[in-house]
PDB file of N, CA and C in Angstrom:
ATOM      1  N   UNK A   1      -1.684 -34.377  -6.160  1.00  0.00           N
ATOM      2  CA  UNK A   1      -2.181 -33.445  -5.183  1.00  0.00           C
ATOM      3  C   UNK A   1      -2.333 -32.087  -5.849  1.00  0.00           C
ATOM      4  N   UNK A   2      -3.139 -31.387  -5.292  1.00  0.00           N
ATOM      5  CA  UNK A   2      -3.611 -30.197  -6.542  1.00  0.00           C
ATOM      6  C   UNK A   2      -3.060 -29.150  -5.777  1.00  0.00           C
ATOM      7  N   UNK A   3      -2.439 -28.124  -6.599  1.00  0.00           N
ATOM      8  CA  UNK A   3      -1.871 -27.136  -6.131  1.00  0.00           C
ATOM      9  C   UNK A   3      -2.583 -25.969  -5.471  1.00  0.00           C
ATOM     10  N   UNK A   4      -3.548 -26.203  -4.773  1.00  0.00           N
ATOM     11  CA  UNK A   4      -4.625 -25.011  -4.571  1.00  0.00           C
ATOM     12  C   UNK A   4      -5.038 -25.898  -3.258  1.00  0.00           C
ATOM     13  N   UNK A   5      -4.244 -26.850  -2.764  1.00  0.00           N
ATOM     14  CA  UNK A   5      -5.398 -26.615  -1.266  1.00  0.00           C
ATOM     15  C   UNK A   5      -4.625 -26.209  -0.267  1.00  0.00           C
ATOM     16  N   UNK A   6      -5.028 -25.782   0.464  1.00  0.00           N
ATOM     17  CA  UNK A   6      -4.269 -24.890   1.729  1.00  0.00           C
ATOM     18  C   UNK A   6      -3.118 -25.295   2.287  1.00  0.00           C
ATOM     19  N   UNK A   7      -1.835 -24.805   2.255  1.00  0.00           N
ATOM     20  CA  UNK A   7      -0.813 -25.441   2.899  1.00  0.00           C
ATOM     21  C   UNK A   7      -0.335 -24.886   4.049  1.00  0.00           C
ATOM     22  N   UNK A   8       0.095 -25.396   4.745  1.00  0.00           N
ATOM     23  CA  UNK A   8       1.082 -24.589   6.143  1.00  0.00           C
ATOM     24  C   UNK A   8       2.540 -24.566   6.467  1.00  0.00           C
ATOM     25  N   UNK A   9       3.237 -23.641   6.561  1.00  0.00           N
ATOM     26  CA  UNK A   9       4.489 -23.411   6.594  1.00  0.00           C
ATOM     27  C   UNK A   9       5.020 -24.824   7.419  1.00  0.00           C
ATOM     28  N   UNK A  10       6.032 -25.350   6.896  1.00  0.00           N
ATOM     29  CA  UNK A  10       6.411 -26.410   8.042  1.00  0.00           C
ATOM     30  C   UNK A  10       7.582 -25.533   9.271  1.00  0.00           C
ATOM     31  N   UNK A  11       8.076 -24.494   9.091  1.00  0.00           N
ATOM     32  CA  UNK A  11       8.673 -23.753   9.346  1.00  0.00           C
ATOM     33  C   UNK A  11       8.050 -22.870  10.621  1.00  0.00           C
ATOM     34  N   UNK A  12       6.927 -21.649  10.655  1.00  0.00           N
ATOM     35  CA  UNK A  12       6.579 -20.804  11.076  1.00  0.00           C
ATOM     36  C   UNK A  12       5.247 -21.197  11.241  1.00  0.00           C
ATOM     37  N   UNK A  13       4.557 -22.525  11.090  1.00  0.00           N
ATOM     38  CA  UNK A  13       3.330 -22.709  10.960  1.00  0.00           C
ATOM     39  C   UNK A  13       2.252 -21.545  10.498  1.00  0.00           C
ATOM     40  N   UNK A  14       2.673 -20.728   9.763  1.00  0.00           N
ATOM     41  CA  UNK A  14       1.483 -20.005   8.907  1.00  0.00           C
ATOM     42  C   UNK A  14       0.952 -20.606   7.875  1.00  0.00           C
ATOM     43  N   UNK A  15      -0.148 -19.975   7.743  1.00  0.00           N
ATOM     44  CA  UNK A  15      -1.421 -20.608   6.337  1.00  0.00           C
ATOM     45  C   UNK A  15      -1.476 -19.355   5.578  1.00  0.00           C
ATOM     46  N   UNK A  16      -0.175 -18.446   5.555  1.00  0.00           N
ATOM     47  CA  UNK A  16      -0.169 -17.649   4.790  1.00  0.00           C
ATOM     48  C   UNK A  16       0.632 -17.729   3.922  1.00  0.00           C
ATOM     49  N   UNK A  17       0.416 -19.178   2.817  1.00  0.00           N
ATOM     50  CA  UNK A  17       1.416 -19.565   1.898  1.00  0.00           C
ATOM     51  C   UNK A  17       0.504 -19.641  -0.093  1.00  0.00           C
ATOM     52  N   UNK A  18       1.342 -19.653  -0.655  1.00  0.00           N
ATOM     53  CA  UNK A  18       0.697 -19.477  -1.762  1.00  0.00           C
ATOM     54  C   UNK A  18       1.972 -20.641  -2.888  1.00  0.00           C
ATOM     55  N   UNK A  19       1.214 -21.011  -3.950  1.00  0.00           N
ATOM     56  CA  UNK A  19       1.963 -21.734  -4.886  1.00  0.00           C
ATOM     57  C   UNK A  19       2.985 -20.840  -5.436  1.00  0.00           C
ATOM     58  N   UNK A  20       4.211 -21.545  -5.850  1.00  0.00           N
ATOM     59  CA  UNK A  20       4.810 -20.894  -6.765  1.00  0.00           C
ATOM     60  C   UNK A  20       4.827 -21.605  -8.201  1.00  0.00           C
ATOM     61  N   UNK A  21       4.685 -20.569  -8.883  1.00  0.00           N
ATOM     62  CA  UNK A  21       4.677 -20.756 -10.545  1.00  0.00           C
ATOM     63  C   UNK A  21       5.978 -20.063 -10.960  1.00  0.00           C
ATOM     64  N   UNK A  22       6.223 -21.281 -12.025  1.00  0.00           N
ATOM     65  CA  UNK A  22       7.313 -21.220 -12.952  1.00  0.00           C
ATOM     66  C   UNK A  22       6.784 -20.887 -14.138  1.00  0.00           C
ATOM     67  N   UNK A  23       8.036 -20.320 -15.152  1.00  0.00           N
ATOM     68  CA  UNK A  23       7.941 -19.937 -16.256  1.00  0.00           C
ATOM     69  C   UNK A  23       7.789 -18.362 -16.453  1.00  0.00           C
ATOM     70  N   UNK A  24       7.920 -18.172 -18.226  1.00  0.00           N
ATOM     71  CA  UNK A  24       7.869 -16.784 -18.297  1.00  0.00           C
ATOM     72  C   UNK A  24       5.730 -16.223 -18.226  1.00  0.00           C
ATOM     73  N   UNK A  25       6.174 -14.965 -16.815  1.00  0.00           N
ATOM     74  CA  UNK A  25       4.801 -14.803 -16.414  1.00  0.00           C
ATOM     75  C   UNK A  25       4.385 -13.833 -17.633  1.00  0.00           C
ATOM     76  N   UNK A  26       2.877 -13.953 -18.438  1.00  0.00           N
ATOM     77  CA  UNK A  26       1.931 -13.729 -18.753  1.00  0.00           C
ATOM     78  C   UNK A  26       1.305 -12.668 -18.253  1.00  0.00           C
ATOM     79  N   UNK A  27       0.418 -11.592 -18.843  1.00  0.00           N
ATOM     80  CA  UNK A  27      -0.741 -11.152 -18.007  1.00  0.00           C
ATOM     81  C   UNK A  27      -1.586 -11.726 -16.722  1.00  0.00           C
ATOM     82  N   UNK A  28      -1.940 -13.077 -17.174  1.00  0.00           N
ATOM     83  CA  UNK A  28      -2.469 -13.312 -15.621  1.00  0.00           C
ATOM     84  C   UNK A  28      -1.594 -14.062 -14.666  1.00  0.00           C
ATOM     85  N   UNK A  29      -0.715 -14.663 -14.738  1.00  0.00           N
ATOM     86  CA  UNK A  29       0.020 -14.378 -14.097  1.00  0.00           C
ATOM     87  C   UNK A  29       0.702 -13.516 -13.316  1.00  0.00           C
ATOM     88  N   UNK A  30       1.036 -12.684 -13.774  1.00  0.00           N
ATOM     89  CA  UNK A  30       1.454 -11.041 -13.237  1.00  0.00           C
ATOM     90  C   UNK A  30       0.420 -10.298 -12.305  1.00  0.00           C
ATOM     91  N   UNK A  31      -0.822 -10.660 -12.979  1.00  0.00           N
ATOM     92  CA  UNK A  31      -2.072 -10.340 -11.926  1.00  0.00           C
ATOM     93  C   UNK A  31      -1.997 -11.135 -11.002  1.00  0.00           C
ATOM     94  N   UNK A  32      -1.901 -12.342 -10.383  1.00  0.00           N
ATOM     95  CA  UNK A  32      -1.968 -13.760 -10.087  1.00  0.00           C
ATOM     96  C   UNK A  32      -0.881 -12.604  -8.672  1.00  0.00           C
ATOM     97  N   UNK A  33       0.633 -12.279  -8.888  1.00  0.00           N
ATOM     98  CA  UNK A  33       0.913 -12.103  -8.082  1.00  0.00           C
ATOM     99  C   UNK A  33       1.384 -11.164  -7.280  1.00  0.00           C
ATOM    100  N   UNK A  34       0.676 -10.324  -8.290  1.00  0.00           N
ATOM    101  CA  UNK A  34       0.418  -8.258  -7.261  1.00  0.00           C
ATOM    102  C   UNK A  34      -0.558  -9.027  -6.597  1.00  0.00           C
ATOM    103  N   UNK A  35      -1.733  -9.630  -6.421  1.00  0.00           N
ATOM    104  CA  UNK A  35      -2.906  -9.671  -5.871  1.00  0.00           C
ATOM    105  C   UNK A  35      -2.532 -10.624  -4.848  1.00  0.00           C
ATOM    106  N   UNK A  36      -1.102 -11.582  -5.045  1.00  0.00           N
ATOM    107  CA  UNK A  36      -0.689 -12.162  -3.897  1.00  0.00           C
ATOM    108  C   UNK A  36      -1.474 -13.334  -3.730  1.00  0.00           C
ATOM    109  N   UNK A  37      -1.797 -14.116  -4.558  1.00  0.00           N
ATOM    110  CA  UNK A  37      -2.269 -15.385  -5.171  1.00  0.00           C
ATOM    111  C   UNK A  37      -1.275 -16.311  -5.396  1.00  0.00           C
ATOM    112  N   UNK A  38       0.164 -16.111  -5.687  1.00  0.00           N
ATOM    113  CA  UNK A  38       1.039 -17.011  -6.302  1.00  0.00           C
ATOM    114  C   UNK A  38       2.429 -16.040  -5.962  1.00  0.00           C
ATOM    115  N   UNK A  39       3.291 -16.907  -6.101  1.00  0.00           N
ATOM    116  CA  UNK A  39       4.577 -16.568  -5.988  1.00  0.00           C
ATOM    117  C   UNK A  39       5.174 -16.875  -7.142  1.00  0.00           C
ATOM    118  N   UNK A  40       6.347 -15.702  -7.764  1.00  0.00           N
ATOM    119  CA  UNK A  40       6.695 -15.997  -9.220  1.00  0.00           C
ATOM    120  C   UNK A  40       8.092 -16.779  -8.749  1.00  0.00           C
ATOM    121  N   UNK A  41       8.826 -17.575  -9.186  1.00  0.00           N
ATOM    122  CA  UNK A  41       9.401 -18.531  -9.161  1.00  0.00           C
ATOM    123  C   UNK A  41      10.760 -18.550 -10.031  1.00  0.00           C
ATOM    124  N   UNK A  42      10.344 -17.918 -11.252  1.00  0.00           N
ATOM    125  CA  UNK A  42      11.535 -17.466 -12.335  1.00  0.00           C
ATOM    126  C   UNK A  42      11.363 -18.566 -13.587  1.00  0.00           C
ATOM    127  N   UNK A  43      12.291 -18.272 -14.437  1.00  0.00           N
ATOM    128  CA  UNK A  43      11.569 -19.045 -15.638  1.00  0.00           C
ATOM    129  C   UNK A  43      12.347 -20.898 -15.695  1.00  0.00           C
ATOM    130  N   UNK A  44      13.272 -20.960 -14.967  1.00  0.00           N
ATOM    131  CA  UNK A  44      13.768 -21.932 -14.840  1.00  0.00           C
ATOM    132  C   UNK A  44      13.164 -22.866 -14.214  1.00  0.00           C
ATOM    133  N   UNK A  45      12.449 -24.066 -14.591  1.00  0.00           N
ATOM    134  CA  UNK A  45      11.543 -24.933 -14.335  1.00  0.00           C
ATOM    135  C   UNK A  45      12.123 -26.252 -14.075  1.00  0.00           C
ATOM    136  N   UNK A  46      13.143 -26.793 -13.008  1.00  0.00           N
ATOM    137  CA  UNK A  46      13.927 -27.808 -12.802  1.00  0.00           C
ATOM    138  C   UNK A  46      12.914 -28.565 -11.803  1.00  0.00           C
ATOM    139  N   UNK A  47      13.400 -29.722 -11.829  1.00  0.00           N
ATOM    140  CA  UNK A  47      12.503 -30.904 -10.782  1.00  0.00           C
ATOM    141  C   UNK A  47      12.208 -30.487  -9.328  1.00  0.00           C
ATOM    142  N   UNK A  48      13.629 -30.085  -8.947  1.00  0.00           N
ATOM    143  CA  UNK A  48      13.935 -29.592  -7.452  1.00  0.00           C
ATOM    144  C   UNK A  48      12.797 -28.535  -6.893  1.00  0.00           C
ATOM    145  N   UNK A  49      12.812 -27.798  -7.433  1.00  0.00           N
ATOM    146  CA  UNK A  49      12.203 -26.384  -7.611  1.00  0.00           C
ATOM    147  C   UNK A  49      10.917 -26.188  -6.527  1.00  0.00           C
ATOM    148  N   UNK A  50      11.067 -25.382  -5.440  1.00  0.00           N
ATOM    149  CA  UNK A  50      10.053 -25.421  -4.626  1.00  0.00           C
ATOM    150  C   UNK A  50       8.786 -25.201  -4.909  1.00  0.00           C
ATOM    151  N   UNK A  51       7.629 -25.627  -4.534  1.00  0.00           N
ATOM    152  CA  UNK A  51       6.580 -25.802  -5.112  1.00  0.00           C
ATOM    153  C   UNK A  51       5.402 -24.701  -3.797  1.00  0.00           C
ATOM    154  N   UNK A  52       6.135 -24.301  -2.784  1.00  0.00           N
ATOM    155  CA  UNK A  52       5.009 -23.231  -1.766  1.00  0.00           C
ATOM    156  C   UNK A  52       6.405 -22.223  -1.617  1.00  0.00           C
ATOM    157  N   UNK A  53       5.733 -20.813  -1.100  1.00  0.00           N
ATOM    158  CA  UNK A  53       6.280 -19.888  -0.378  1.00  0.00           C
ATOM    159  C   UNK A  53       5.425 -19.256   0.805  1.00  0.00           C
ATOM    160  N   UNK A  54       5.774 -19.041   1.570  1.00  0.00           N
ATOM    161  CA  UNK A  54       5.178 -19.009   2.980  1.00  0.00           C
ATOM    162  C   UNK A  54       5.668 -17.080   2.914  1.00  0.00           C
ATOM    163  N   UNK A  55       4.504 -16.156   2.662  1.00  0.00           N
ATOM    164  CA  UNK A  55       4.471 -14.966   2.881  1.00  0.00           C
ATOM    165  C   UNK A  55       5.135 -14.280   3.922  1.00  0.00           C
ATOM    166  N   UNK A  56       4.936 -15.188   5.121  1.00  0.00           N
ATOM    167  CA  UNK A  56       5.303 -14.636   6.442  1.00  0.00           C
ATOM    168  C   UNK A  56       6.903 -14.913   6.948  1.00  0.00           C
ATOM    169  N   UNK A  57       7.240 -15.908   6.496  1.00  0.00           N
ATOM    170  CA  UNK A  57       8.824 -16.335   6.620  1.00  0.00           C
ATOM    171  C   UNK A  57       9.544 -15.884   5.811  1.00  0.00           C
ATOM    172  N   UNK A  58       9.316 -16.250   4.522  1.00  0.00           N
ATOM    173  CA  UNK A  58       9.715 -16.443   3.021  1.00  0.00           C
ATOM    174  C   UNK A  58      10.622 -18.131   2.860  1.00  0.00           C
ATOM    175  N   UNK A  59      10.072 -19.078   3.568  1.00  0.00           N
ATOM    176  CA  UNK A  59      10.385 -20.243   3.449  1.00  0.00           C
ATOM    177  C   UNK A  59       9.893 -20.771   2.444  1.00  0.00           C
ATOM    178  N   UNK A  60      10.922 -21.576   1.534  1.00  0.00           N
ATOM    179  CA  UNK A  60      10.422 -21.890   0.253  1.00  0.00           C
ATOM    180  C   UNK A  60      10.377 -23.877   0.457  1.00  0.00           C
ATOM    181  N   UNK A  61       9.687 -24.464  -0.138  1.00  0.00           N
ATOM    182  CA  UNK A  61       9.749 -25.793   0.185  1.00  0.00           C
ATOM    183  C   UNK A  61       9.024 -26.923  -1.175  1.00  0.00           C
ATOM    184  N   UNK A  62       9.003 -28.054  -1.163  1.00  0.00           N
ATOM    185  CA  UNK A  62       8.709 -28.737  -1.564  1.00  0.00           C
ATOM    186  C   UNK A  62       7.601 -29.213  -0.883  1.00  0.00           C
ATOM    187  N   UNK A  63       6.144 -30.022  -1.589  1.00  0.00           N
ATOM    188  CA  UNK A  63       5.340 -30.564  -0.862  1.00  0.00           C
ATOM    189  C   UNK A  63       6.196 -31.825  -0.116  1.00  0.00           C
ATOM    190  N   UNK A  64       6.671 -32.585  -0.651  1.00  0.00           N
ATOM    191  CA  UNK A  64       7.054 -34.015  -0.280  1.00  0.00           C
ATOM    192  C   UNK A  64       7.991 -33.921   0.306  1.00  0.00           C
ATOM    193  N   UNK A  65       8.915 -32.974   0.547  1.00  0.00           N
ATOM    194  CA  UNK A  65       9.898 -32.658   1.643  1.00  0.00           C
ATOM    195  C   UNK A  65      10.063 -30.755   1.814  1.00  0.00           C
ATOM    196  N   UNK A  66       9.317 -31.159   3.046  1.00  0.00           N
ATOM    197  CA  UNK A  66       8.619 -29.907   3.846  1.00  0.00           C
ATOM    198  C   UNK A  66       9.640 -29.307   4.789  1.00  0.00           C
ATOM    199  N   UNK A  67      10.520 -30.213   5.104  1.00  0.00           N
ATOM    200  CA  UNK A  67      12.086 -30.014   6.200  1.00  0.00           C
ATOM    201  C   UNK A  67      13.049 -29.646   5.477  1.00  0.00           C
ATOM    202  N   UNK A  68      13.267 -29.300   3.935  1.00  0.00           N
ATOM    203  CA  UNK A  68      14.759 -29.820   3.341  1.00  0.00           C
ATOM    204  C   UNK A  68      14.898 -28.131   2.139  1.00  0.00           C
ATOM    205  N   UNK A  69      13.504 -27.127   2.667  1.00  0.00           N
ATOM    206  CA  UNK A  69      13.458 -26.202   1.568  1.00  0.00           C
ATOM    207  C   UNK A  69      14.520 -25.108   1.826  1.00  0.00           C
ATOM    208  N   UNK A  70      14.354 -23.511   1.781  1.00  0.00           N
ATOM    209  CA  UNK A  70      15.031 -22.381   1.531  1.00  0.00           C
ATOM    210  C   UNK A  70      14.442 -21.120   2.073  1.00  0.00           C
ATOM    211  N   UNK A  71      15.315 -20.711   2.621  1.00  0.00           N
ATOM    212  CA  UNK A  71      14.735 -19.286   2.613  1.00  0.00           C
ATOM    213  C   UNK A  71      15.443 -17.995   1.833  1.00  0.00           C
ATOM    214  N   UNK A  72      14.228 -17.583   0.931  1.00  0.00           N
ATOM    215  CA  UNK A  72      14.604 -15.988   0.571  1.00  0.00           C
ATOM    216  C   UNK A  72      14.728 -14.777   1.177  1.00  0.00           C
ATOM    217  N   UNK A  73      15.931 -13.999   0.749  1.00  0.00           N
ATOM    218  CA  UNK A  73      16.484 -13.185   1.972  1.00  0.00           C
ATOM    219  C   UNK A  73      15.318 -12.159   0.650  1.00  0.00           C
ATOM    220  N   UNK A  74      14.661 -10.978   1.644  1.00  0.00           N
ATOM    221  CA  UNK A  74      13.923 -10.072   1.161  1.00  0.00           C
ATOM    222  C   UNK A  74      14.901  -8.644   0.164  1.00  0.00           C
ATOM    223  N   UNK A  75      15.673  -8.357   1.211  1.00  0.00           N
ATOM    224  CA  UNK A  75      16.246  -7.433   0.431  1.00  0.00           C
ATOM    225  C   UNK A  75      17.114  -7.613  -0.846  1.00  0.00           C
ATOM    226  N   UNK A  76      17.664  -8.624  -1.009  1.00  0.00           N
ATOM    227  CA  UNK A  76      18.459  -9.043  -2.268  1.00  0.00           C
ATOM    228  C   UNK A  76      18.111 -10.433  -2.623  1.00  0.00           C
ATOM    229  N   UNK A  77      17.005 -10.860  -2.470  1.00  0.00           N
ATOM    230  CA  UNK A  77      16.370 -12.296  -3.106  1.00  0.00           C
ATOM    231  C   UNK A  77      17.102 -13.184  -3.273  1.00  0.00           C
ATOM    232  N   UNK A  78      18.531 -13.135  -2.311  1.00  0.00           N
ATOM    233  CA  UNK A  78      19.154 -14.336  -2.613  1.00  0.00           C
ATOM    234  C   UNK A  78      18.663 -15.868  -1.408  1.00  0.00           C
ATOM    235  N   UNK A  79      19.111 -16.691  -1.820  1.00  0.00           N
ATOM    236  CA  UNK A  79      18.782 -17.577  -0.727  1.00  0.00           C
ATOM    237  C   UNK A  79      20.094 -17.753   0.289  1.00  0.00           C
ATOM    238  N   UNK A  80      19.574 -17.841   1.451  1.00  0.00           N
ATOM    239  CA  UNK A  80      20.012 -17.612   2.897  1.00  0.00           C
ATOM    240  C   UNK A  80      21.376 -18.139   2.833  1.00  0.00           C
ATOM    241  N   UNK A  81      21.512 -19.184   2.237  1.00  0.00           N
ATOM    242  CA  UNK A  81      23.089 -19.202   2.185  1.00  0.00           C
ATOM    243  C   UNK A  81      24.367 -18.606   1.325  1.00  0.00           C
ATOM    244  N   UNK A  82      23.801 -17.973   0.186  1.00  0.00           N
ATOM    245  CA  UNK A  82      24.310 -16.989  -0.529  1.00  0.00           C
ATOM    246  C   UNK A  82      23.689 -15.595  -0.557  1.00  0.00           C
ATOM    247  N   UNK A  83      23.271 -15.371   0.555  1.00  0.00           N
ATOM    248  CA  UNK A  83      23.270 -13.959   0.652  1.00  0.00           C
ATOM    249  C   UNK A  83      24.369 -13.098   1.213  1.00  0.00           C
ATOM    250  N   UNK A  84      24.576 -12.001   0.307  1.00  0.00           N
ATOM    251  CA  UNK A  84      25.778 -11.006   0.769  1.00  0.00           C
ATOM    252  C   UNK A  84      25.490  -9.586   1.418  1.00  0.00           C
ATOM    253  N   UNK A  85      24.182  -9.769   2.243  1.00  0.00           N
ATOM    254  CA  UNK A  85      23.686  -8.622   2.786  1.00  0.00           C
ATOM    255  C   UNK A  85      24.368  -8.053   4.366  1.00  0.00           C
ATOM    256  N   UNK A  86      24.775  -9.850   4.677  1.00  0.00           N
ATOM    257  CA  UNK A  86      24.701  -9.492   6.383  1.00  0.00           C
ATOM    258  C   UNK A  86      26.294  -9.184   6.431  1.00  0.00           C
TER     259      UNK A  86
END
C-alpha cells in the first residue's frame, strides 16, 4: 500500500493526516515537514513504529492496526502515557 494515499484518523475522523518518515532528515525532508507534508518520526526505524500522524489529534497509528496507536502530548512530545506535564 503506498504511503501517499489519503488516510483518516481512526480516532477524530480527520483527513488531516500525513506520513511519518523515519531516519536522519535531509534537506528535503526538513522541507517535506515545515510545509507540513510529513511528520518527522526520529531516527529510530523499528517495525512497530507508526506509520500516519493525524495533525488535528496528534494520534499516531499504524496502517494495519488503526485502534492500537499513540498519542503525542504537544507540549513535551512525550506519548500520553509518559507524559509529565499534567
Amino acid at each position: 500500500m503506498s504511503k501517499w494515499y489519503k488516510a483518516v484518523c481512526p480516532i477524530c475522523k480527520s483527513n488531516n493526516v500525513v506520513p511519518i518518515e523515519y531516519g536522519f532528515p535531509g534537506f528535503e525532508m526538513k522541507e517535506e515537514a515545515m510545509r507540513g507534508k510529513i511528520h518527522l518520526g526520529g531516527c529510530m526505524i523499528m517495525e512497530d513504529n507508526p506509520e500516519w500522524h493525524c495533525k488535528s489529534c496528534h494520534y499516531e497509528w499504524q496502517t494495519d492496526h488503526p485502534h492500537d496507536g499513540r498519542v503525542i502530548f504537544l507540549e513535551c512530545g512525550e506519548i500520553e502515557e509518559d507524559c509529565l506535564c499534567e
